[in-house]
Structure formats: structure tokens, C-alpha cells
C-alpha atoms as a PDB file:
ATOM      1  CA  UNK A   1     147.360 109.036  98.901  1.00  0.00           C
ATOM      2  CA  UNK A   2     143.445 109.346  97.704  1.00  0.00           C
ATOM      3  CA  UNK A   3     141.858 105.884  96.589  1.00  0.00           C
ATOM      4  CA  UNK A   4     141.010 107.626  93.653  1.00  0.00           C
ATOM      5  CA  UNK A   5     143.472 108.289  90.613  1.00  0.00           C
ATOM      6  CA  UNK A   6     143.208 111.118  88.847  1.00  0.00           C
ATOM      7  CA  UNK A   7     143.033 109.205  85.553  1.00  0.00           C
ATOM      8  CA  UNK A   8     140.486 106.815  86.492  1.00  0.00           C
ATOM      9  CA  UNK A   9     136.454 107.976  86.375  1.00  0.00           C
ATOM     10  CA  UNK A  10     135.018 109.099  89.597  1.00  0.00           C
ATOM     11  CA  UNK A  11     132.744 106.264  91.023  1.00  0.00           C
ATOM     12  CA  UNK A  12     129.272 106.585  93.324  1.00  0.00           C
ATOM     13  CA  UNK A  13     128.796 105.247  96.764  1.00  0.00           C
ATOM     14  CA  UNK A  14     128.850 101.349  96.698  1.00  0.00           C
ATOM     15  CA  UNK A  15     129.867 101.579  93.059  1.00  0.00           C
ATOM     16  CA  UNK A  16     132.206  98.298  91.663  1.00  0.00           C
ATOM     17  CA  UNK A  17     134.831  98.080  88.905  1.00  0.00           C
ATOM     18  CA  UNK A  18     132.609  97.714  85.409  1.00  0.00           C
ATOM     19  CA  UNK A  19     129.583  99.940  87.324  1.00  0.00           C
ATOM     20  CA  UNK A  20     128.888 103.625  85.297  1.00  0.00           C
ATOM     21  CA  UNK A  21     130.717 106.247  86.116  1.00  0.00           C
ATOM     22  CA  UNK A  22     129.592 108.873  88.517  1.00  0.00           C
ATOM     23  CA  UNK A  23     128.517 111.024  85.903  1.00  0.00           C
ATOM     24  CA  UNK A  24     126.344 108.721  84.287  1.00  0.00           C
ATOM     25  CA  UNK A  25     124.813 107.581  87.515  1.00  0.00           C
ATOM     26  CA  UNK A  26     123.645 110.791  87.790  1.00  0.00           C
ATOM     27  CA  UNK A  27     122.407 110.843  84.184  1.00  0.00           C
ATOM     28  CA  UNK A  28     120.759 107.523  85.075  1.00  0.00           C
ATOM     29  CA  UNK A  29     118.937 108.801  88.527  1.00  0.00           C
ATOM     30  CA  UNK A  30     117.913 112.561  87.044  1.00  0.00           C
ATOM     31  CA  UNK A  31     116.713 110.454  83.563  1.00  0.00           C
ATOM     32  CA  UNK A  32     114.499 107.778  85.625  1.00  0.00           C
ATOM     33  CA  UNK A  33     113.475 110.319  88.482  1.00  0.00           C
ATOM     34  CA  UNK A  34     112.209 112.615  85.642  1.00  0.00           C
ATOM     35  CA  UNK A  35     110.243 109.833  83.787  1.00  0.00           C
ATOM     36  CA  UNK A  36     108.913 108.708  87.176  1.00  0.00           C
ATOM     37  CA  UNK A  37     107.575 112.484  87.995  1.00  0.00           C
ATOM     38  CA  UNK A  38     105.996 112.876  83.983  1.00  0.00           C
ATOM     39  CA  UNK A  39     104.233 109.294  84.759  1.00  0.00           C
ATOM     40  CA  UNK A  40     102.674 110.791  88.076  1.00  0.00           C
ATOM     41  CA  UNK A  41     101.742 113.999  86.366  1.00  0.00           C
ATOM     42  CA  UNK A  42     100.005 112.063  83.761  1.00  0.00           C
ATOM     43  CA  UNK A  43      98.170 109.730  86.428  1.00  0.00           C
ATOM     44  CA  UNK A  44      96.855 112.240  88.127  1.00  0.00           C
ATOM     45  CA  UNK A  45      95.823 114.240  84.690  1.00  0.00           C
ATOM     46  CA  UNK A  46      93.713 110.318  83.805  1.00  0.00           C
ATOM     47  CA  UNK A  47      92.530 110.241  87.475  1.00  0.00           C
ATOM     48  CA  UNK A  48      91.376 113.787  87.087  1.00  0.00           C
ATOM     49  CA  UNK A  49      89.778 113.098  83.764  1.00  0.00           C
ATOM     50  CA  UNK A  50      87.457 110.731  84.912  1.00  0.00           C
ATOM     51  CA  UNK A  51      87.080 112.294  88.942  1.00  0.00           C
ATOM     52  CA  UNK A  52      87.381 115.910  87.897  1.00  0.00           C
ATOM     53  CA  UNK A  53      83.709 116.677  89.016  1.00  0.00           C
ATOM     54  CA  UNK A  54      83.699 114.778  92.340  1.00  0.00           C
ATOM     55  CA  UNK A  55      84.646 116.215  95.698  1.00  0.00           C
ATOM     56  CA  UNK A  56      87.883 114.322  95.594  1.00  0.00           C
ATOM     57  CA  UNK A  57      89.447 115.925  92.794  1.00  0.00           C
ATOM     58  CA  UNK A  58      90.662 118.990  94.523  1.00  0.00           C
ATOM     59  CA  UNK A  59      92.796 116.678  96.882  1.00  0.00           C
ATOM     60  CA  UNK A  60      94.008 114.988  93.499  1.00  0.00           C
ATOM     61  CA  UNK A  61      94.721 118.267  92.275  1.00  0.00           C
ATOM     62  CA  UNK A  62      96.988 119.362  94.878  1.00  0.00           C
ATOM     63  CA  UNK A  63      98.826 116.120  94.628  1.00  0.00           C
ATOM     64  CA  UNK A  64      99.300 116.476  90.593  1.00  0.00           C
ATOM     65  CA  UNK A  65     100.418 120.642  91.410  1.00  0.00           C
ATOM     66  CA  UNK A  66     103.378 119.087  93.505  1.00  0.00           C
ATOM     67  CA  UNK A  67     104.278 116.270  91.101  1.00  0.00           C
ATOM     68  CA  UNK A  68     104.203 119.007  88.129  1.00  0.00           C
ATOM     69  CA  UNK A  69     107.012 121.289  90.436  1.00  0.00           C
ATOM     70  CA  UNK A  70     108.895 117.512  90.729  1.00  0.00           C
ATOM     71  CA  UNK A  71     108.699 117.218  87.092  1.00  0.00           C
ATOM     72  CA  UNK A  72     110.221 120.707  87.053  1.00  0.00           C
ATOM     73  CA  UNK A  73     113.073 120.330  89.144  1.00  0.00           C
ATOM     74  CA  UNK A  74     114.222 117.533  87.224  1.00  0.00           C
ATOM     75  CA  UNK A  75     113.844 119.019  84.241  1.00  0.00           C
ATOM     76  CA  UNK A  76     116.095 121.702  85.130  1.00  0.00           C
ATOM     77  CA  UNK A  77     118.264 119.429  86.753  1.00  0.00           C
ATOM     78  CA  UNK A  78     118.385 117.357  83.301  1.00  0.00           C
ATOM     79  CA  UNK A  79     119.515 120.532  81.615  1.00  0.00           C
ATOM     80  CA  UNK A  80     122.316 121.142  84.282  1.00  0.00           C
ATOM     81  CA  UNK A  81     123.718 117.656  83.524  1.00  0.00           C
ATOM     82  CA  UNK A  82     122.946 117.355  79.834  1.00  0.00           C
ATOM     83  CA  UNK A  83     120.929 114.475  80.711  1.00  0.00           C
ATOM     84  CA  UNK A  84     118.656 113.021  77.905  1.00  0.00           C
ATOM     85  CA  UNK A  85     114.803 112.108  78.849  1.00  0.00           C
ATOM     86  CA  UNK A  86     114.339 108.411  78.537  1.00  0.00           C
ATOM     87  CA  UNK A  87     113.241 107.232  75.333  1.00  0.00           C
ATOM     88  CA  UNK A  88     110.624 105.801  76.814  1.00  0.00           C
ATOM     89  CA  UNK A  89     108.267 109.263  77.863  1.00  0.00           C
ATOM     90  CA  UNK A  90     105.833 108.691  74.661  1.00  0.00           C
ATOM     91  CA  UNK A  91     105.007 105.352  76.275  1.00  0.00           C
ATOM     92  CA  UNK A  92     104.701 106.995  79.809  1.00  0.00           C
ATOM     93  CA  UNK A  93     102.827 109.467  78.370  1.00  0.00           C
ATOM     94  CA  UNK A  94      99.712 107.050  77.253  1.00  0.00           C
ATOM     95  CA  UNK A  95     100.426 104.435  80.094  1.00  0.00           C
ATOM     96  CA  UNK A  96     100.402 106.911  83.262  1.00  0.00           C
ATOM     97  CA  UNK A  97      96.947 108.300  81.681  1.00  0.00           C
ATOM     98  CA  UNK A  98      95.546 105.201  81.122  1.00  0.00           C
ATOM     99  CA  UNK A  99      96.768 103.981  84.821  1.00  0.00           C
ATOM    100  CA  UNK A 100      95.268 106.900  86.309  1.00  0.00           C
ATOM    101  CA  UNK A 101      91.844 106.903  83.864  1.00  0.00           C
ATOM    102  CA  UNK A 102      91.808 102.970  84.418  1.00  0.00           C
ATOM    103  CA  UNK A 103      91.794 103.237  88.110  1.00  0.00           C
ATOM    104  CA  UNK A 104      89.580 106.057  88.558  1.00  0.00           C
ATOM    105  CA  UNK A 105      86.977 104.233  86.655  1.00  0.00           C
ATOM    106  CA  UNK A 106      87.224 101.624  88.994  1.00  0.00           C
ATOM    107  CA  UNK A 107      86.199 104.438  92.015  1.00  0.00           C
ATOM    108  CA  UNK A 108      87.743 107.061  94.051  1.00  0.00           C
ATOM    109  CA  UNK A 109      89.442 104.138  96.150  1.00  0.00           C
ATOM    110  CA  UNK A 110      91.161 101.974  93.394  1.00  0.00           C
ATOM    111  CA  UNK A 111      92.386 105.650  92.074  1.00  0.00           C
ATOM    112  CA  UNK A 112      93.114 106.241  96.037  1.00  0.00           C
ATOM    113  CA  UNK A 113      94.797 102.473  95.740  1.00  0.00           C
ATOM    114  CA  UNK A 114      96.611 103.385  92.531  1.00  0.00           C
ATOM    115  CA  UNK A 115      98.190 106.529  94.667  1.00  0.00           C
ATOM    116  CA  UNK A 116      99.278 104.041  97.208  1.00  0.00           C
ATOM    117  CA  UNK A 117     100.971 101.724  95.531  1.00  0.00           C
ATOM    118  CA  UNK A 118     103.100 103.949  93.303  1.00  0.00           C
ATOM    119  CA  UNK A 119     104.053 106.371  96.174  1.00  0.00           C
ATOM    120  CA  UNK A 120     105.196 103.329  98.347  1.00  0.00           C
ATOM    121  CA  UNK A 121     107.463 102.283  95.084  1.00  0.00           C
ATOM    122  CA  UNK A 122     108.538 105.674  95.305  1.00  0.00           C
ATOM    123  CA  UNK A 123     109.598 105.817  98.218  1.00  0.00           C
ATOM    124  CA  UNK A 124     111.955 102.947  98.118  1.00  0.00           C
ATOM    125  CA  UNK A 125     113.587 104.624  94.728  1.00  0.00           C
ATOM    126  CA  UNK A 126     113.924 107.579  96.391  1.00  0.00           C
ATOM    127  CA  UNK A 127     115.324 105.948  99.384  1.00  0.00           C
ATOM    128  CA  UNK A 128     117.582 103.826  97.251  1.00  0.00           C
ATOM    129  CA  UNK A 129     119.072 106.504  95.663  1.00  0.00           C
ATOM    130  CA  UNK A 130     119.458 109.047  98.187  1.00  0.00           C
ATOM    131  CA  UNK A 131     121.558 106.018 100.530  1.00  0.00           C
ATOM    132  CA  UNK A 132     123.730 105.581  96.988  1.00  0.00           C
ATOM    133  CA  UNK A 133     124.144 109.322  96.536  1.00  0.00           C
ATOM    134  CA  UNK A 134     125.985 109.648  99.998  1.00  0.00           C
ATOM    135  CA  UNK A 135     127.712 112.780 100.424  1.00  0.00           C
ATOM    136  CA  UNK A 136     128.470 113.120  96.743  1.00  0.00           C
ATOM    137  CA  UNK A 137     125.383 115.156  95.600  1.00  0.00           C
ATOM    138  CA  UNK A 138     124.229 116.475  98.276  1.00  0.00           C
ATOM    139  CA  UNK A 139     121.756 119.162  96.574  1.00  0.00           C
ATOM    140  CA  UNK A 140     120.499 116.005  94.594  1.00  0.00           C
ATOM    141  CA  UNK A 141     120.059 114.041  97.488  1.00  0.00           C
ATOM    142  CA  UNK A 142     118.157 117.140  99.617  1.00  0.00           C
ATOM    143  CA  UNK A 143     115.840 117.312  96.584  1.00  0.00           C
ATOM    144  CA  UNK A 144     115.221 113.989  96.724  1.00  0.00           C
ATOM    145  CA  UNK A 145     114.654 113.477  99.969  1.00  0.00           C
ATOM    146  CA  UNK A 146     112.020 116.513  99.717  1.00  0.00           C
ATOM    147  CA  UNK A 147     110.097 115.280  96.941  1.00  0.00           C
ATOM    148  CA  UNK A 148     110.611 111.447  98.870  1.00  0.00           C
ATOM    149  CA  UNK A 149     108.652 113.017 101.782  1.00  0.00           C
ATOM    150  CA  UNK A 150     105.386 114.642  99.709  1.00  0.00           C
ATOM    151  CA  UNK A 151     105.501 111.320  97.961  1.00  0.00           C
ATOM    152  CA  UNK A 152     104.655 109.802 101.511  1.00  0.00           C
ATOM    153  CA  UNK A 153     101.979 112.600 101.902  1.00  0.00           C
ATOM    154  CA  UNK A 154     100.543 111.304  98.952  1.00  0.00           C
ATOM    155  CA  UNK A 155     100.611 107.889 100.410  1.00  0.00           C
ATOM    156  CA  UNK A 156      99.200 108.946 103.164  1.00  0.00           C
ATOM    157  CA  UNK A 157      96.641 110.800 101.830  1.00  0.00           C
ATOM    158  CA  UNK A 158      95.546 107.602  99.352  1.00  0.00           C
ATOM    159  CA  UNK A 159      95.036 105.677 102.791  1.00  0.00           C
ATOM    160  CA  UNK A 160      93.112 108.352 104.457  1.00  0.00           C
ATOM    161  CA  UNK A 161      90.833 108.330 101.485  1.00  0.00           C
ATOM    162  CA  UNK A 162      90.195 104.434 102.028  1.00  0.00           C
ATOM    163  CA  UNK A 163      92.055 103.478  99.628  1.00  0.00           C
ATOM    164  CA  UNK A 164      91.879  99.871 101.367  1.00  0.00           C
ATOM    165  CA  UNK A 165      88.447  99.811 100.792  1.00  0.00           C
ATOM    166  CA  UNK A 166      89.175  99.660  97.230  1.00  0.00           C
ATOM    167  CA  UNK A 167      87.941  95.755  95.877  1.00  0.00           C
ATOM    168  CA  UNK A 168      90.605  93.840  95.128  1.00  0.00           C
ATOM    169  CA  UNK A 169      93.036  96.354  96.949  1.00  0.00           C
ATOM    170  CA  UNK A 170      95.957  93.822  97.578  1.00  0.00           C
ATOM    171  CA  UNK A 171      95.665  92.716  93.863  1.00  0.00           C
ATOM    172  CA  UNK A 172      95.379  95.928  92.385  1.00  0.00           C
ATOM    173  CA  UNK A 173      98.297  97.251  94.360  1.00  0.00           C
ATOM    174  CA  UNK A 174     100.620  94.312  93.294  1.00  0.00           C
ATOM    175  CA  UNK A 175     100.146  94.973  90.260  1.00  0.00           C
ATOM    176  CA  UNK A 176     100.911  98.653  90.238  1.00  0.00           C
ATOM    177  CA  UNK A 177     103.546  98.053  92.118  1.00  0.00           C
ATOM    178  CA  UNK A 178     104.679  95.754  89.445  1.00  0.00           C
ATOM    179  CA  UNK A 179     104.534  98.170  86.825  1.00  0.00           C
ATOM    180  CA  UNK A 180     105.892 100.645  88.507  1.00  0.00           C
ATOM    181  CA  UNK A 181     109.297  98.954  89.609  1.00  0.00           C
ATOM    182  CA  UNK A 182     108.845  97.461  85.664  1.00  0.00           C
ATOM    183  CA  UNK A 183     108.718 101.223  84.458  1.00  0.00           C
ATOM    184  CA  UNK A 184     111.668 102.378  86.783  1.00  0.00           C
ATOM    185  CA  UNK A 185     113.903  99.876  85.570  1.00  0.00           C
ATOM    186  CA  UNK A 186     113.061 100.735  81.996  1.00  0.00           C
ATOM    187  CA  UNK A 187     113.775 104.062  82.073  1.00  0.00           C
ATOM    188  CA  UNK A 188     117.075 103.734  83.900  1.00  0.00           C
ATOM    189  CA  UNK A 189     118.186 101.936  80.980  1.00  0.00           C
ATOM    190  CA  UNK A 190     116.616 103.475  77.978  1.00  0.00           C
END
């Protein structure tokens, strides 16, 4: 006898009565992981903006190039599910700019900073998700986990630029961190 009946909506991992369906959790994940990936495209384009002539940028470069094929998977993947875009990507659209211009402005470590704190966000979401996803979606949860590790590169990578040495670094990476988890929640539910 399988838990599940056959007239009752198949659930996630860790999923309760009243929770969305499985198919809209993965709506929800490909929607938010695909506004998350746009927002890092666009930081990167704001950090590049302002650092573009520096000897940093082609290290920020390389970092947007793998955030654009991120951005691509999901798109794809939002066309496999008939997944909508959050509502929200006009907003993400100014606000990872000006997060990336903002911070650049500030020097090649508060960008560096800026890298740090939304890759370690990252990370957890990633994380999150991929536990939740289980054996259910496994090609989900392999891309994921892919795009989970060159987020830590990019972590990485902010730290090995100093991004500590950025003034203010604990402050300014609270509050990108903030905004971040702020933007994530957003555009799981809009």
C-alpha cells in the first residue's frame, strides 16, 4: 500500500498537509533560483561598470560568465516546467545593478565583500533546497548542487581578494545578507 493516493497531489520531502504541491514547489525553487541568478548577473554587470578598467575585473568577469550559464539553465528549466519569472525581475533588475555599482564604488573589497555575502546566502538556499529536493528531482538537485559549488568559488574568490579588508566589512555584509535572504523570500512568493 503506497502512502500516497493516487487522487491526492504528490508532496516534496518534509512537505505537511496545507504545504504546495510538488509541482509548485518546483515552480517556487526554479522561479526564486532564476531571480537569484538574474540578480547576480546584474551585480556583477554594476560591479563591472564601475571596476571594468581595473585589474580585478577579469576575475569579476569570469564570475558574471558562470552566473549568466546559471541564469541559463534555469531559464530553460522554467520553460520545461511552465514556470513564470517572478514578478519581481524589473525590481532585481535596478537593485542587483545598483548593489553591485554601490559596492564597487566603495572599492574592489566592499565589491569583493558584496560577493561574499551573497554567495554565503547562496549557499544555504542552495543547500536548503537540494536537502528538500531528496531523491525526487534528482537532475534539479545535481544542477543545484553544481551551481551551489561555483557559488562557493565565488566566495572564495571574494575572500582571497580581501574582501575582509573591506571598511565596515561585518556591517556591509549583514546587510547584504539581509537583502539577499529579503529578496529570496520575495521572489518565492511573487
Amino acid at each position: 500500500m503506497s502512502d500516497q493516493s493516487e487522487n491526492q497531489p504528490r508532496r516534496i520531502r518534509d512537505s505537511l498537509p496545507g504545504d504546495a504541491t510538488y509541482e509548485k514547489t518546483i515552480e517556487q525553487m526554479i522561479r526564486v533560483d532564476h531571480a537569484g541568478e538574474y540578480g547576480a548577473v546584474r551585480i556583477y554587470e554594476g560591479q563591472l561598470a564601475v571596476l571594468g578598467d581595473r585589474a580585478i575585473a577579469p576575475v569579476i568577469k569570469h564570475m558574471a560568465d558562470q552566473e549568466r550559464e546559471h541564469l541559463s539553465t534555469f531559464e530553460a528549466l522554467a520553460v520545461k516546467h511552465r514556470t513564470r519569472p517572478t514578478a519581481m525581475l524589473p525590481v532585481w533588475h535596478v537593485a542587483g545593478f545598483a548593489l553591485g555599482a554601490g559596492t564597487a564604488l566603495l572599492g574592489e573589497k566592499a565589491a569583493m565583500a558584496c560577493t561574499v555575502a551573497v554567495e554565503e546566502v547562496i549557499d544555504e538556499h542552495y543547500s536548503n533546497q537540494i536537502a528538500r529536493l531528496g531523491d525526487y528531482e534528482p537532475e534539479l538537485a545535481a544542477t543545484c548542487e553544481k551551481f551551489r559549488q561555483e557559488e562557493l568559488e565565488h566566495r572564495d574568490t571574494g575572500l582571497e581578494h580581501d574582501a575582509e579588508g573591506a571598511p565596515g566589512y561585518e556591517a556591509l555584509k549583514g546587510l547584504v545578507k539581509t537583502g539577499s535572504r529579503l529578496a529570496i523570500w520575495i521572489s518565492e512568493r511573487v
